[in-house]
N, C-alpha and C. Protein backbone atom coordinates (compact mmCIF):
# COMPACT_ATOMS: atom_id res chain seq x y z
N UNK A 1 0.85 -1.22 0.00
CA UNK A 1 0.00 0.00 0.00
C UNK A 1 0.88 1.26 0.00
N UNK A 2 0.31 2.31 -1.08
CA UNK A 2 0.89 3.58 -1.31
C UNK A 2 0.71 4.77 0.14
N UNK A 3 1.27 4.86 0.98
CA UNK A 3 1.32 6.19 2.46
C UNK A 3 0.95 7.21 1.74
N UNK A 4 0.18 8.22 1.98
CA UNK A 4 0.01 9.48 1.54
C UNK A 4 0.83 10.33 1.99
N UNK A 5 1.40 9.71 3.59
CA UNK A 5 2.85 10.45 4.00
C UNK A 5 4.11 10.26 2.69
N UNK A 6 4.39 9.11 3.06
CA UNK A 6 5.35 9.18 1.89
C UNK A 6 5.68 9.88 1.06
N UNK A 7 4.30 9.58 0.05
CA UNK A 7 4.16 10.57 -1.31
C UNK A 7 4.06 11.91 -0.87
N UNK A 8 3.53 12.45 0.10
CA UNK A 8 4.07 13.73 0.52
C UNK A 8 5.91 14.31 0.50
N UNK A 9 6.56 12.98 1.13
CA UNK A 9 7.80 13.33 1.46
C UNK A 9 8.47 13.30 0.15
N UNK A 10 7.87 12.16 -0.76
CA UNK A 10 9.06 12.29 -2.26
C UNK A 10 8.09 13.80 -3.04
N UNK A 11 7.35 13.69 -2.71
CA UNK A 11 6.80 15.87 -3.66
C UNK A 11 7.67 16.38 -2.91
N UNK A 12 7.99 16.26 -1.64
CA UNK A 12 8.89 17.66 -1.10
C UNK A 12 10.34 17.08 -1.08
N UNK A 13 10.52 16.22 -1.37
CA UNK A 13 11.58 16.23 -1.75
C UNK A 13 12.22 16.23 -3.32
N UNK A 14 10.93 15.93 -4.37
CA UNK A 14 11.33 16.47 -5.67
C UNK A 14 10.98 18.13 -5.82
N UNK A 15 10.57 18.74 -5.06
CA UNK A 15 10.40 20.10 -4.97
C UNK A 15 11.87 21.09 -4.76
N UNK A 16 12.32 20.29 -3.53
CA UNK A 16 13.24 21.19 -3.36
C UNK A 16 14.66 20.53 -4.22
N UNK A 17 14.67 19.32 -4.82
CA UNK A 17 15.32 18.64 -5.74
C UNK A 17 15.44 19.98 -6.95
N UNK A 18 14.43 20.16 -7.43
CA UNK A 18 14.40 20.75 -8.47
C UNK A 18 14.64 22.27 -7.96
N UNK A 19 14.51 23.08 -6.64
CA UNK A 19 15.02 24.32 -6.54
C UNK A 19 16.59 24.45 -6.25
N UNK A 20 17.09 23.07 -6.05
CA UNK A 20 18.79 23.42 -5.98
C UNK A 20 18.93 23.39 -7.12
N UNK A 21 18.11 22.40 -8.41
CA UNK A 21 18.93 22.66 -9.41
C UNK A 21 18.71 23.66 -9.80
N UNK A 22 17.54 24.71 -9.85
CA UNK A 22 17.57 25.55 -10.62
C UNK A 22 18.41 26.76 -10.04
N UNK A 23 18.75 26.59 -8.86
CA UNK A 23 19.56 27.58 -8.09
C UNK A 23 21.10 27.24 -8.51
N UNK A 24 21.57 25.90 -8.65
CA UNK A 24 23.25 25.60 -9.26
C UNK A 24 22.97 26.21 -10.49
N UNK A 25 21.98 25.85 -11.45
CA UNK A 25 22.10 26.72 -12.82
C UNK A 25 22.35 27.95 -12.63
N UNK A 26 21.63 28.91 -11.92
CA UNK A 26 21.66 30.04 -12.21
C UNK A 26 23.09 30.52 -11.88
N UNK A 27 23.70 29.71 -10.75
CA UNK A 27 24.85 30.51 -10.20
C UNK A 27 26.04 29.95 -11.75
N UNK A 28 25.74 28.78 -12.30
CA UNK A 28 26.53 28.42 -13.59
C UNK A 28 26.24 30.00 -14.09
N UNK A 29 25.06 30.12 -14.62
CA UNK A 29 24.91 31.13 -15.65
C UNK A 29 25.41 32.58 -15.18
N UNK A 30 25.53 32.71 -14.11
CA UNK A 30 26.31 34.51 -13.99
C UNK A 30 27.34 34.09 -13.81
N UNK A 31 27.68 33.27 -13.32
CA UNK A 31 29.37 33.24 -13.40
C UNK A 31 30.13 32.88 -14.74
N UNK A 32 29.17 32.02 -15.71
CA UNK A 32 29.73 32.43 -16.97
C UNK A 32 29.85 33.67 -17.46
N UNK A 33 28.39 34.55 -17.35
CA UNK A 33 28.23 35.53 -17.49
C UNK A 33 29.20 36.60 -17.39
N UNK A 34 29.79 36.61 -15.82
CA UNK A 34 30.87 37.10 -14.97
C UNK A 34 32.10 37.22 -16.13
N UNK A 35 32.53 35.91 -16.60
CA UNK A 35 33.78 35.79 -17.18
C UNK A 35 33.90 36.31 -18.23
N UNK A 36 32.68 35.84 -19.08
CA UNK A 36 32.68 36.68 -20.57
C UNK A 36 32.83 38.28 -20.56
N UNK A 37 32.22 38.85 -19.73
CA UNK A 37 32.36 40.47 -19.36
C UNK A 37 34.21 40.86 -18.91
């Protein structure tokens, strides 16, 4: 049987999964940014 806890814990944990990555991208992208300037 599927926990509704569980599946709570893997959404919050693909939630904030996906805000580090989009937070490592961004710091990729100005610091490329950075260099090219």
């Amino acid at each position: 049987m599927v926990m509704p806890q569980s599946t709570l814990e893997s959404l919050l944990f693909f939630l904030i999964l996906s805000l580090v990555a989009s937070y490592i991208v961004n710091l990729k992208y100005s610091s490329k940014l950075k260099i090219q300037k």
